[in-house]
C-alpha atoms as a PDB file:
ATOM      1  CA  UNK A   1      35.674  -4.000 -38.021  1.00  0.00           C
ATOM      2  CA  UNK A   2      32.925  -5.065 -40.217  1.00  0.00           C
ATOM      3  CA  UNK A   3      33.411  -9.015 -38.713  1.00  0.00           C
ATOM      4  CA  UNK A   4      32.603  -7.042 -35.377  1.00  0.00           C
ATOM      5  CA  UNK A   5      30.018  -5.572 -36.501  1.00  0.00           C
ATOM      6  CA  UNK A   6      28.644  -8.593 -37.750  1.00  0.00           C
ATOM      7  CA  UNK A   7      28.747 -10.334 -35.043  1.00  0.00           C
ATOM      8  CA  UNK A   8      27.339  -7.633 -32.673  1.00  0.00           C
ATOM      9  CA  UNK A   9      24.657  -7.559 -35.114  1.00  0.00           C
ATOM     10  CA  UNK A  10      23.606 -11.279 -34.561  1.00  0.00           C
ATOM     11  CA  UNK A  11      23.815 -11.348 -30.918  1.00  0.00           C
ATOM     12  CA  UNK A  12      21.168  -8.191 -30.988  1.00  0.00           C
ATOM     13  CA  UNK A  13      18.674 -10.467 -32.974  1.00  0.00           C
ATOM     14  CA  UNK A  14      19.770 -13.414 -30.629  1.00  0.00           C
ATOM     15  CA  UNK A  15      18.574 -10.754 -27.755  1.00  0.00           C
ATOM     16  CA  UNK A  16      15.360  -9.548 -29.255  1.00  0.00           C
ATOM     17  CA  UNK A  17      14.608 -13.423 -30.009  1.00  0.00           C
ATOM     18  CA  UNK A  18      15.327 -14.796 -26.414  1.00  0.00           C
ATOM     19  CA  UNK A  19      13.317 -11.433 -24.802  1.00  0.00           C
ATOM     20  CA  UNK A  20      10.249 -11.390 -27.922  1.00  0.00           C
ATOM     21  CA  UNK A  21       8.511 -13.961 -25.949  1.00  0.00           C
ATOM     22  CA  UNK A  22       8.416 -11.920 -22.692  1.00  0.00           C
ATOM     23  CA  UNK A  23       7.512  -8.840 -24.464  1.00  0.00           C
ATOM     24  CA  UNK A  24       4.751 -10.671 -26.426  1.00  0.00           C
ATOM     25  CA  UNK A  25       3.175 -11.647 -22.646  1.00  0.00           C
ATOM     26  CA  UNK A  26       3.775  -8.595 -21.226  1.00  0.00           C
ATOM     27  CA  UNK A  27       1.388  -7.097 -23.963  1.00  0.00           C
ATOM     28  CA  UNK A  28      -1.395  -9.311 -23.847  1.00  0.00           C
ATOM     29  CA  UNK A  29      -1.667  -9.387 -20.532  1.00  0.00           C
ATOM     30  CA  UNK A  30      -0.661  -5.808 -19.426  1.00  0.00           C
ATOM     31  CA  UNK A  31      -0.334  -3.731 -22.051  1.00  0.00           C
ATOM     32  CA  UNK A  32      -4.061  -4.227 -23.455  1.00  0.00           C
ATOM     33  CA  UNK A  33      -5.733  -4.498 -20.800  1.00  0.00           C
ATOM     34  CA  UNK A  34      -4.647  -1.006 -19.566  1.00  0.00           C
ATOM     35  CA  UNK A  35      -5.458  -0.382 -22.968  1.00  0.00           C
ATOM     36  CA  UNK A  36      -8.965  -1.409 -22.609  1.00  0.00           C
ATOM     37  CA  UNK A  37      -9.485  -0.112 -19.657  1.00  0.00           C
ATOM     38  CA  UNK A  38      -8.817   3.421 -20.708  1.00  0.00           C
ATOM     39  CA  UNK A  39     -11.006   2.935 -23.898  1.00  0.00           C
ATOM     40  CA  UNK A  40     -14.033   1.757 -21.506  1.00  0.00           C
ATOM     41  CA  UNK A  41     -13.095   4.625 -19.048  1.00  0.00           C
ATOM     42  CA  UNK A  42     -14.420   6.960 -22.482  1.00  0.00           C
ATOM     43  CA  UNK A  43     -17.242   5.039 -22.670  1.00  0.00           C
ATOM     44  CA  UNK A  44     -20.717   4.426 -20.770  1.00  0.00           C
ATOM     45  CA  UNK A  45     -20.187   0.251 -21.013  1.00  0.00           C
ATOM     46  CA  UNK A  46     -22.916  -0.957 -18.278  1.00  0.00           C
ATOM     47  CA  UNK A  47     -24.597  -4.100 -18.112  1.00  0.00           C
ATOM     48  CA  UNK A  48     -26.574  -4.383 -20.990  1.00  0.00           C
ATOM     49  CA  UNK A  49     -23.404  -3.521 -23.016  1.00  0.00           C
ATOM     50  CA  UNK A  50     -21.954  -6.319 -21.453  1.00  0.00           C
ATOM     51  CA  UNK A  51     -24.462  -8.613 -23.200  1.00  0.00           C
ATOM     52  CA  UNK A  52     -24.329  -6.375 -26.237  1.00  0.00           C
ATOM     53  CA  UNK A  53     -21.219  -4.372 -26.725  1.00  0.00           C
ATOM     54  CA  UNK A  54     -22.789  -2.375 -29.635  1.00  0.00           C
ATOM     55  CA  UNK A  55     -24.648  -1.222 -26.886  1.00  0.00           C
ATOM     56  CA  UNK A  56     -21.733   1.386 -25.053  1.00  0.00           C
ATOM     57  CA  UNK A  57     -21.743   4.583 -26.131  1.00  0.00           C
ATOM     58  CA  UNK A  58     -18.544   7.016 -26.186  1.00  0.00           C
ATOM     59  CA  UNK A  59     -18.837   9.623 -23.866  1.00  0.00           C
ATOM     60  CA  UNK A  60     -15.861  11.331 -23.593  1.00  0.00           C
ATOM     61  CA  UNK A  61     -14.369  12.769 -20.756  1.00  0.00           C
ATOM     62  CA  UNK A  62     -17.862  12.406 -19.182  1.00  0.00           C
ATOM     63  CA  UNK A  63     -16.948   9.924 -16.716  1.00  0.00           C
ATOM     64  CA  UNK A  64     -14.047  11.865 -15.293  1.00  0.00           C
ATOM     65  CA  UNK A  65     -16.344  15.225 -15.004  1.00  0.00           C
ATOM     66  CA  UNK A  66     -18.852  13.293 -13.223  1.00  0.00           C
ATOM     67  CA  UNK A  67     -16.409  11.833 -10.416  1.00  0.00           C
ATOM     68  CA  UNK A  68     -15.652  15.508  -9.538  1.00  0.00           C
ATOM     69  CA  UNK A  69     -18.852  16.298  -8.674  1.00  0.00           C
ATOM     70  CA  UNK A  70     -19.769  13.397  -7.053  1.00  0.00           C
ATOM     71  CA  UNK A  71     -19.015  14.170  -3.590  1.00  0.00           C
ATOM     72  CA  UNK A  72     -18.914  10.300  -2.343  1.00  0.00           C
ATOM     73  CA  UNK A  73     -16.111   9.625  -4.717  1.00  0.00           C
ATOM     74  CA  UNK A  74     -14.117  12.862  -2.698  1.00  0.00           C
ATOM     75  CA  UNK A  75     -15.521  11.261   0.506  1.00  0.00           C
ATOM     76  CA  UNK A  76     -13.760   7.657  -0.566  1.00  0.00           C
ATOM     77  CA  UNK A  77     -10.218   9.721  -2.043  1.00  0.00           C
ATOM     78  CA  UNK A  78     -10.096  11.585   1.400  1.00  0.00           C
ATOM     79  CA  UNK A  79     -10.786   8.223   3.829  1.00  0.00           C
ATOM     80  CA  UNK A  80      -7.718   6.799   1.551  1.00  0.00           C
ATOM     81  CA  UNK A  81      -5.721   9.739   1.684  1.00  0.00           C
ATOM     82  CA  UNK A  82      -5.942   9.524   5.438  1.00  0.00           C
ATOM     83  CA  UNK A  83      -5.622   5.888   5.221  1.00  0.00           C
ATOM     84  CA  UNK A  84      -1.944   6.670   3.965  1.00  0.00           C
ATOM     85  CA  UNK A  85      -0.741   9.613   5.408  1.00  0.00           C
ATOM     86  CA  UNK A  86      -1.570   8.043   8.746  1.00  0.00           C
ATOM     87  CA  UNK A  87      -1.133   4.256   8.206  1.00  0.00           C
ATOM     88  CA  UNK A  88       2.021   4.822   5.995  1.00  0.00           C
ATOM     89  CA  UNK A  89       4.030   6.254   8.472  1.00  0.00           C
ATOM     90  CA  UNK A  90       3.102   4.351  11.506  1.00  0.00           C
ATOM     91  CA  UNK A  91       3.320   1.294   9.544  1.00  0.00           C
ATOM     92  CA  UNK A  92       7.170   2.346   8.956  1.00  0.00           C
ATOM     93  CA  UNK A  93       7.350   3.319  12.413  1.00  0.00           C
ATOM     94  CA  UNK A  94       6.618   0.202  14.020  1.00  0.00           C
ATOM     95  CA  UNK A  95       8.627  -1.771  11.201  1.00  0.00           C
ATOM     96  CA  UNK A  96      11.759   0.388  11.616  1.00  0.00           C
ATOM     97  CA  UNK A  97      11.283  -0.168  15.646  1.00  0.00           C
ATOM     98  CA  UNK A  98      11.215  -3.529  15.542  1.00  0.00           C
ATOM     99  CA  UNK A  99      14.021  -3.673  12.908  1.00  0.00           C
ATOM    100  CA  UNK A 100      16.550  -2.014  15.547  1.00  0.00           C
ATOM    101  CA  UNK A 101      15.045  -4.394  18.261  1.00  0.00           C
ATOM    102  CA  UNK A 102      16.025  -6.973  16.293  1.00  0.00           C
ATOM    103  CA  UNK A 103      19.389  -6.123  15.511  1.00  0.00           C
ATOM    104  CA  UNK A 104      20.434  -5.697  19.104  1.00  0.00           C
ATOM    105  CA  UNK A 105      23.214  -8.137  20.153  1.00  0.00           C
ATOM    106  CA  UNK A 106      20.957  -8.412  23.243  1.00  0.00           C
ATOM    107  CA  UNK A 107      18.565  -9.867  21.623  1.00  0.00           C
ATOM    108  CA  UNK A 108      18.348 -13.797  22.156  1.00  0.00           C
ATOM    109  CA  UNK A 109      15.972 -15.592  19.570  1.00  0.00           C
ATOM    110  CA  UNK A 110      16.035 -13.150  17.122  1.00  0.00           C
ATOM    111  CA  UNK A 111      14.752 -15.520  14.625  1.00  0.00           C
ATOM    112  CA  UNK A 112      11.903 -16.713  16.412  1.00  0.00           C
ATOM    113  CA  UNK A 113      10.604 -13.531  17.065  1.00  0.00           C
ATOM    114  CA  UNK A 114      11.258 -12.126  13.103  1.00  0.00           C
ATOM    115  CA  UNK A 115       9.123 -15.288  12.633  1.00  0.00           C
ATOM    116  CA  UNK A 116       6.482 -14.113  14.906  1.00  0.00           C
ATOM    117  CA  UNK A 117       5.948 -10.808  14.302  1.00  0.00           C
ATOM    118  CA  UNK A 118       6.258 -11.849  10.173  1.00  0.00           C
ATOM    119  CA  UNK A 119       3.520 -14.508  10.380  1.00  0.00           C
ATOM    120  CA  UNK A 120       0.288 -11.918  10.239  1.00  0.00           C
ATOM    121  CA  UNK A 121       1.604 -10.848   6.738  1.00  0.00           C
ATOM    122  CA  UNK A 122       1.031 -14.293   5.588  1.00  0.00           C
ATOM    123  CA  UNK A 123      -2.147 -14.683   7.551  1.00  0.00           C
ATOM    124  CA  UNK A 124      -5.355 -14.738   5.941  1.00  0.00           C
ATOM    125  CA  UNK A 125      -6.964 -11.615   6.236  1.00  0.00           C
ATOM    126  CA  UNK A 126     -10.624 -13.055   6.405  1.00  0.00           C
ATOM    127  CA  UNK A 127      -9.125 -15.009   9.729  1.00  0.00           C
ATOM    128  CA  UNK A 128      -7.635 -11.402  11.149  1.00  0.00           C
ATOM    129  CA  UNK A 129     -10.703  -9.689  10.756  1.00  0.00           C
ATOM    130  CA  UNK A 130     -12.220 -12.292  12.778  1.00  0.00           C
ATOM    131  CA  UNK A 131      -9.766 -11.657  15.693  1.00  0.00           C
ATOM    132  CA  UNK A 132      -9.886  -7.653  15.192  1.00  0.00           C
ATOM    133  CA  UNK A 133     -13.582  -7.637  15.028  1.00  0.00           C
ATOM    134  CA  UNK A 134     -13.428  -9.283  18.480  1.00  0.00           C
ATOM    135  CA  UNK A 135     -10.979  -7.291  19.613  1.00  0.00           C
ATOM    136  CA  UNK A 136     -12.928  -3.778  18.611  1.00  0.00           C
ATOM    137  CA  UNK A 137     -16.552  -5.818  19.853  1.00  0.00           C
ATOM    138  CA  UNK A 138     -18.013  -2.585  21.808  1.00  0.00           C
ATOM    139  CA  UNK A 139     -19.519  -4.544  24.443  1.00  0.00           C
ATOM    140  CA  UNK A 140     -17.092  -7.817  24.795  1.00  0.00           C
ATOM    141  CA  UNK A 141     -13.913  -6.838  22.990  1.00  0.00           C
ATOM    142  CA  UNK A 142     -10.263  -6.588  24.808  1.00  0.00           C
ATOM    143  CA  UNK A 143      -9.950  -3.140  23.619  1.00  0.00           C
ATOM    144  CA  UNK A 144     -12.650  -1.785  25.699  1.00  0.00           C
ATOM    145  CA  UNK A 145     -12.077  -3.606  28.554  1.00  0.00           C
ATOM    146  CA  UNK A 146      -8.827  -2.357  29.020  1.00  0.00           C
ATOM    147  CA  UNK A 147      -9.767   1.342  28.362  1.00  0.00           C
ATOM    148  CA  UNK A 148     -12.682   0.929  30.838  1.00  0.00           C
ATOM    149  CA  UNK A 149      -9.632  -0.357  33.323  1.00  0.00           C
ATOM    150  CA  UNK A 150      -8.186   3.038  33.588  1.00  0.00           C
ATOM    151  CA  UNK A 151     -11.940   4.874  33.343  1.00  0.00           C
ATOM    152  CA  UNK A 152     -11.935   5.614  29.334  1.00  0.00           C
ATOM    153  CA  UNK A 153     -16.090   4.943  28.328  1.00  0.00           C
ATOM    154  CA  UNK A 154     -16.002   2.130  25.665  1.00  0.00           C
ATOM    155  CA  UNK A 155     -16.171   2.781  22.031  1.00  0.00           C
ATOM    156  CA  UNK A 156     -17.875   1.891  19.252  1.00  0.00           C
ATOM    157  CA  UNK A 157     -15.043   1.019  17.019  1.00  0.00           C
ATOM    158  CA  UNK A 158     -16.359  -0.066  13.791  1.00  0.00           C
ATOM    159  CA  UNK A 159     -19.887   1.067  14.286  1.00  0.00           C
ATOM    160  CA  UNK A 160     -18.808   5.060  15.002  1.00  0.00           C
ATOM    161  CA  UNK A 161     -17.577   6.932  11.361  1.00  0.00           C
ATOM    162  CA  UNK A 162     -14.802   8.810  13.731  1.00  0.00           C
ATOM    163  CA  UNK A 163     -13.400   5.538  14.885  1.00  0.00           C
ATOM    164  CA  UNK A 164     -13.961   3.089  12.054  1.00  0.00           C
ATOM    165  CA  UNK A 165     -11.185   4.605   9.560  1.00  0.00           C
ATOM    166  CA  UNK A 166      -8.670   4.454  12.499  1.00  0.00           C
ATOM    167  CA  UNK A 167      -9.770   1.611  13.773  1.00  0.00           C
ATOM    168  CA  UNK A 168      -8.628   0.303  10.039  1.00  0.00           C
ATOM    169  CA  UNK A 169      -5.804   1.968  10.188  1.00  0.00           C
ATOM    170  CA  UNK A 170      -4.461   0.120  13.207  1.00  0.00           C
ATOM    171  CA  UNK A 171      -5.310  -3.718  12.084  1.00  0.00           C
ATOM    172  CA  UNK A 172      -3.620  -2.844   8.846  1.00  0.00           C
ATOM    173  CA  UNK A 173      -0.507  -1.336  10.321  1.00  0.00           C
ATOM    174  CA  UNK A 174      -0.208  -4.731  12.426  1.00  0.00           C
ATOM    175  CA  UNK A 175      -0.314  -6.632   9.766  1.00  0.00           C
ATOM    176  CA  UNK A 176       1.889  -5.470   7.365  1.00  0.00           C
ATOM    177  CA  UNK A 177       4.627  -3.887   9.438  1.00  0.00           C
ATOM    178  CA  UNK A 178       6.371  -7.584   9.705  1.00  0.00           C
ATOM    179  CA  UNK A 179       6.955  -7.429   5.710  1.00  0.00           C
ATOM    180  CA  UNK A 180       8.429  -4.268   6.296  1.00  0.00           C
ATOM    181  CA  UNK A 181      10.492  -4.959   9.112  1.00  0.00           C
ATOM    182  CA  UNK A 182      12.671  -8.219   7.232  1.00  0.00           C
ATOM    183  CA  UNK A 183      13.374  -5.369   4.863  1.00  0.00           C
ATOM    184  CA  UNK A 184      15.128  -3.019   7.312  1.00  0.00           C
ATOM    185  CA  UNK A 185      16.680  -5.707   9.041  1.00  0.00           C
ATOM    186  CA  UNK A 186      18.382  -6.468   6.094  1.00  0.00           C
ATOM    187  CA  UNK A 187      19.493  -3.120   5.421  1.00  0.00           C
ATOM    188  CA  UNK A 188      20.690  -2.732   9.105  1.00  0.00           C
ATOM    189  CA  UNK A 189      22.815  -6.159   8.673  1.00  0.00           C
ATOM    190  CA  UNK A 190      24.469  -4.208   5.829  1.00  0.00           C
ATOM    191  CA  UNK A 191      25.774  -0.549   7.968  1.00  0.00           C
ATOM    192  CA  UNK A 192      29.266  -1.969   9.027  1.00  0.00           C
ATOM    193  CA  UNK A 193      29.932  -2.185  12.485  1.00  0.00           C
ATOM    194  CA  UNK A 194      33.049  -0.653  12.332  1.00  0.00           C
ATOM    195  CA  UNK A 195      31.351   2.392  11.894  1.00  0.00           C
ATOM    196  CA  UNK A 196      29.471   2.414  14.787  1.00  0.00           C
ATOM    197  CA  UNK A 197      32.178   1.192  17.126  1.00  0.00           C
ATOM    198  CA  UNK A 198      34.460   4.293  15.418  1.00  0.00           C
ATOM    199  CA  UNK A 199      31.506   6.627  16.433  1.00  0.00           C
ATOM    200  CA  UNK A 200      31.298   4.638  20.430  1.00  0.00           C
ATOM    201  CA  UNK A 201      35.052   5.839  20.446  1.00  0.00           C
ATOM    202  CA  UNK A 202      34.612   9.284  19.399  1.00  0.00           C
ATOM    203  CA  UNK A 203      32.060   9.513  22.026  1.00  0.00           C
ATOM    204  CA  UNK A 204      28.435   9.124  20.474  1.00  0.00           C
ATOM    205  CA  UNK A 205      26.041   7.799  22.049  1.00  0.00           C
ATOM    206  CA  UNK A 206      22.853   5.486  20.573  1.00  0.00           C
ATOM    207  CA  UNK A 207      20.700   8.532  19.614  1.00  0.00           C
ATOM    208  CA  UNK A 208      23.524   9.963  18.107  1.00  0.00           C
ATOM    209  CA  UNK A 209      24.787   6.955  15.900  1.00  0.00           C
ATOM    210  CA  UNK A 210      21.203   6.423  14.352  1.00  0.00           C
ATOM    211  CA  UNK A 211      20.928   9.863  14.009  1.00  0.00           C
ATOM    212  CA  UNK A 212      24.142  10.039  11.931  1.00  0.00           C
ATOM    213  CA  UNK A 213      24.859   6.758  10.543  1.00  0.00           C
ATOM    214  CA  UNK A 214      22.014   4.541  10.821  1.00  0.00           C
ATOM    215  CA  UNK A 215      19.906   6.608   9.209  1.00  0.00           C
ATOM    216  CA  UNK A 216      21.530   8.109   6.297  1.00  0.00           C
ATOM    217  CA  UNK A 217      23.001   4.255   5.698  1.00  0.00           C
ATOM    218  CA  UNK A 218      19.245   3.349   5.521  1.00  0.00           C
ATOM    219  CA  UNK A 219      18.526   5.860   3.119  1.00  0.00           C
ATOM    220  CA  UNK A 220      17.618   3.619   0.294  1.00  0.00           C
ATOM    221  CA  UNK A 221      16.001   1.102   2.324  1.00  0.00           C
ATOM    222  CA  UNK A 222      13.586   3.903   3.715  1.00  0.00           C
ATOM    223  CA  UNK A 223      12.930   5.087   0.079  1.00  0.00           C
ATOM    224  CA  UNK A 224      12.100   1.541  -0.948  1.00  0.00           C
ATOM    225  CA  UNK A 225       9.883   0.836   1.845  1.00  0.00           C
ATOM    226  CA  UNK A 226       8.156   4.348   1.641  1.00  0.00           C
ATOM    227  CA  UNK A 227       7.400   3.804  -2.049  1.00  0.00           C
ATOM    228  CA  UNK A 228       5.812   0.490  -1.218  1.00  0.00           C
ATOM    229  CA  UNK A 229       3.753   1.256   1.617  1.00  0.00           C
ATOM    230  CA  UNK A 230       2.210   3.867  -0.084  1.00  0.00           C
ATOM    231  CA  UNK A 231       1.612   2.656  -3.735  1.00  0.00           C
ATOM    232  CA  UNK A 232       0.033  -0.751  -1.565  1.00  0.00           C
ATOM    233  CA  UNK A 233      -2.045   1.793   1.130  1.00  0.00           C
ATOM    234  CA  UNK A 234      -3.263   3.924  -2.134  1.00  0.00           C
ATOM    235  CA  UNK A 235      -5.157   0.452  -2.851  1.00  0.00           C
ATOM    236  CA  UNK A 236      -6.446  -0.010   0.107  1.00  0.00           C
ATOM    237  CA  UNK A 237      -9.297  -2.757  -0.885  1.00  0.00           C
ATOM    238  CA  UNK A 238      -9.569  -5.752   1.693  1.00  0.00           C
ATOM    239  CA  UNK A 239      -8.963  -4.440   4.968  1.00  0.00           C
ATOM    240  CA  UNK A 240     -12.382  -2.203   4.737  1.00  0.00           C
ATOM    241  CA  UNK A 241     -14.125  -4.656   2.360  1.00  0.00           C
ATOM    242  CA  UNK A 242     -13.801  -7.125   5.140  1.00  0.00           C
ATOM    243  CA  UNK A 243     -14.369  -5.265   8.356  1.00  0.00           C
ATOM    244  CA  UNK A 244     -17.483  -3.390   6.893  1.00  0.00           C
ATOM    245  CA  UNK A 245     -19.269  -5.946   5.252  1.00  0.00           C
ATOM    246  CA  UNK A 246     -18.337  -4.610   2.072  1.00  0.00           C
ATOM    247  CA  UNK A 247     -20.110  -1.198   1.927  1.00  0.00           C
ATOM    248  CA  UNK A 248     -17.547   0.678   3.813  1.00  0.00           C
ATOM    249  CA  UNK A 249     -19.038   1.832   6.347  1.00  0.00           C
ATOM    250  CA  UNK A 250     -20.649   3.328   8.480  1.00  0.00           C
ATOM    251  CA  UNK A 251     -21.745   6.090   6.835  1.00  0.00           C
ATOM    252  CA  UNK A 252     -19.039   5.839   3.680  1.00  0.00           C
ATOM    253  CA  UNK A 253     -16.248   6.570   6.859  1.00  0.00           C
ATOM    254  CA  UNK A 254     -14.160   3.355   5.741  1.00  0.00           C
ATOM    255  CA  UNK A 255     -15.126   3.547   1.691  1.00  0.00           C
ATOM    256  CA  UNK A 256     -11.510   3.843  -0.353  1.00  0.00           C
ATOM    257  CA  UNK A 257     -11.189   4.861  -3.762  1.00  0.00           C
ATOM    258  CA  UNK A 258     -10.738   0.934  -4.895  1.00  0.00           C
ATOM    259  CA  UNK A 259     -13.783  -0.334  -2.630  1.00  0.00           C
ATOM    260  CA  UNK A 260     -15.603   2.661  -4.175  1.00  0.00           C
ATOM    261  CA  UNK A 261     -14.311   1.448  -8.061  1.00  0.00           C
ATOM    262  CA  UNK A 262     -15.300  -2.120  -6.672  1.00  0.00           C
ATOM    263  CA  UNK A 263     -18.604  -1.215  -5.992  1.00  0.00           C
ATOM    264  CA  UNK A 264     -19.419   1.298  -9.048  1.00  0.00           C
ATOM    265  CA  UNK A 265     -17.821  -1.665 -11.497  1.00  0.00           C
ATOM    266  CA  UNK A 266     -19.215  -5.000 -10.010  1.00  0.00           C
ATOM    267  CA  UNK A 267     -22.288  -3.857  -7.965  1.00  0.00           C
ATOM    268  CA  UNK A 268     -23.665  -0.708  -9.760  1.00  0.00           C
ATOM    269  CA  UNK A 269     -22.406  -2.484 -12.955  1.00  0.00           C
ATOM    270  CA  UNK A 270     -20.982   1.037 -13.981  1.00  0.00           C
ATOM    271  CA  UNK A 271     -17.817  -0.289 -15.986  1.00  0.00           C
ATOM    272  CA  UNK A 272     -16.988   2.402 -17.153  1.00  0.00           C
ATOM    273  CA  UNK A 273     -16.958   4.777 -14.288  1.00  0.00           C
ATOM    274  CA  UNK A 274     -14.979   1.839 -12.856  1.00  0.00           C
ATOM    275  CA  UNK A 275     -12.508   2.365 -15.228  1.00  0.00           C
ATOM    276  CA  UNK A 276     -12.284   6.120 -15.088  1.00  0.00           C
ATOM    277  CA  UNK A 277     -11.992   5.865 -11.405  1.00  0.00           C
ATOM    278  CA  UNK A 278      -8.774   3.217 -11.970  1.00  0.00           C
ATOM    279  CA  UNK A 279      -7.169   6.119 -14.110  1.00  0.00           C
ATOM    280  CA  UNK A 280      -7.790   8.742 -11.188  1.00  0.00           C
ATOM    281  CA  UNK A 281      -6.422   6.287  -9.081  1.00  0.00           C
ATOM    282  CA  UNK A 282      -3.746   5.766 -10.975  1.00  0.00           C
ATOM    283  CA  UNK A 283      -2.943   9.434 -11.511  1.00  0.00           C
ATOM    284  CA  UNK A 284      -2.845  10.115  -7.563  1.00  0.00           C
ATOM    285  CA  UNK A 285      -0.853   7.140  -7.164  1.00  0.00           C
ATOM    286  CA  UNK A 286       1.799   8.298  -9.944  1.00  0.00           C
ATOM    287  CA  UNK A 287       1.747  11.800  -8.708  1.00  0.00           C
ATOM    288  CA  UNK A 288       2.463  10.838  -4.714  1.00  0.00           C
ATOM    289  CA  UNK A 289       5.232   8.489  -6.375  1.00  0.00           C
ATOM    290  CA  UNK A 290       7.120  10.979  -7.884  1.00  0.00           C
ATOM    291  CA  UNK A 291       6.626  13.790  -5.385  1.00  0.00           C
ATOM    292  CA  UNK A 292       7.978  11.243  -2.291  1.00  0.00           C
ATOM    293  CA  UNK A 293      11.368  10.611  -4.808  1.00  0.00           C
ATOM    294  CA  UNK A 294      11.451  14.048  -4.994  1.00  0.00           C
ATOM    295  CA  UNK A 295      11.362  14.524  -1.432  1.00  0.00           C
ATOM    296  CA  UNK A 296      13.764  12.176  -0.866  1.00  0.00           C
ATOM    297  CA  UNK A 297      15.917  13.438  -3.326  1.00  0.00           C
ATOM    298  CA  UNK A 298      16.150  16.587  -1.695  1.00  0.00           C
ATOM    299  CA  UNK A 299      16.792  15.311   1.813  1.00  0.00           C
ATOM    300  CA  UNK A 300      19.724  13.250   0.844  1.00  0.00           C
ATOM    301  CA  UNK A 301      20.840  16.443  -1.212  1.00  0.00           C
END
């Protein structure tokens, strides 16, 4: 026994020798900066401290009180919350759709067309706001002219604050449902076919079989999927940054939380409102986390 325990002993140390190195990156590069960034959040670290850090003063919970009355920082947390409650699940939507599409035996060139409808995610987004900001042009775009072909007035996509966040909300949803979509096309090549050809025998029919095994099978997949759509939409950054010139508008309509943590840290030179607003952030993102495992959770209960 104590010749096991020896040796048990050593090959711990051999672990905590092989893994130290990992552990010692992880903490430079993660671990303090988070660090850091929660000390500056307490603090009122601006330009001239950046020059001078002597200069920063602590100022508590200051920065915090002062987002909640600041109603442009509610404006930018309500465009993102709508960014994600409305992009998240049609982003899931059309990924899920063109999943099954897919998947059909039907379907001839299936990998030409997972290569197609993949390739925006790897686009540059600078180049696809070119395109989209053509496409939503109110006086030449595509959009317009086909909604003035059945008698709709044209609209001013990105220049109206009603339109703009949707308008967002669309490019964004075309161009990441095709990382989505590989995802649940991998979880559909894993449901056995058995099991739907048992349920085509006991008289199912389509809506049926996805109702009852498709769906439950993809379970997992649509947790995974879910969690990363939102955590990524939470962030939303580039997509308005881009499209509105980076002020997020017109009139704040397209401003999220990280454009509006962008613009207090790096334009307004306000680090440490910056950082407070990454902690809010990060608390929203942490809460909506938990409460969508939780909900899932309880459906698969």
């Amino acid at each position: 026994m104590r010749g096991l325990s020896t040796w048990r002993a050593r090959e711990a140390k051999a672990g905590l020798l092989l893994v130290a190195p990992g552990l010692l990156l992880l903490s430079i590069f993660l671990a303090l900066p988070v660090l850091a960034s929660l000390v500056l959040s307490l603090t009122d670290f601006d330009l001239y401290a950046v020059g001078d850090p002597s200069a920063a003063r602590v100022v508590g919970l200051r920065n915090y009180a002062r987002l909640l009355h600041d109603p442009v920082f509610w404006k930018a947390l309500g465009n993102t919350f709508f960014f994600v409650l409305v992009g998240g699940p049609l982003t899931v939507s059309l990924s899920l759709g063109a999943a099954l599409l897919l998947n059909h035996k039907l379907v001839r060139f299936a990998g030409l067309f997972r290569t197609i409808y993949f390739a925006p995610v790897v686009t540059t987004l600078v180049a696809v706001a070119a395109v989209w900001k053509y496409l939503y042009h109110p006086r030449f775009g595509l959009l317009n002219a086909a909604l003035g072909l059945v008698g709709i007035p044209a609209v001013d996509w990105l220049g109206d604050p009603h339109w703009a966040m949707p308008a967002i909300v669309l490019m964004a949803a075309w161009k990441n449902f095709g990382a989505n979509m590989i995802i649940f096309v991998a979880g559909l090549k894993a449901i056995p076919e058995s099991l739907h050809e048992a349920a085509r025998i006991d008289g199912a029919g389509a809506v049926q079989r996805f109702r009852l095994i498709t769906v439950p099978l993809l379970a997992p997949t649509f947790l995974f999927v879910g969690l990363t759509t939102t955590i990524g939409y939470f962030q939303l950054f580039a997509e308005p940054y881009v499209m509105s010139g980076g002020d997020g508008g017109p009139m704040n309509a397209t401003l999220s939380v990280a454009l509006f943590m962008y613009k207090q840290g790096f334009r307004w030179w306000s680090i440490g409102s910056a950082a407070a607003i990454a902690f809010v952030l990060f608390a929203v993102i942490l809460g909506a986390t938990l409460l969508q495992r939780r909900l899932q959770r309880g459906s698969e209960a």
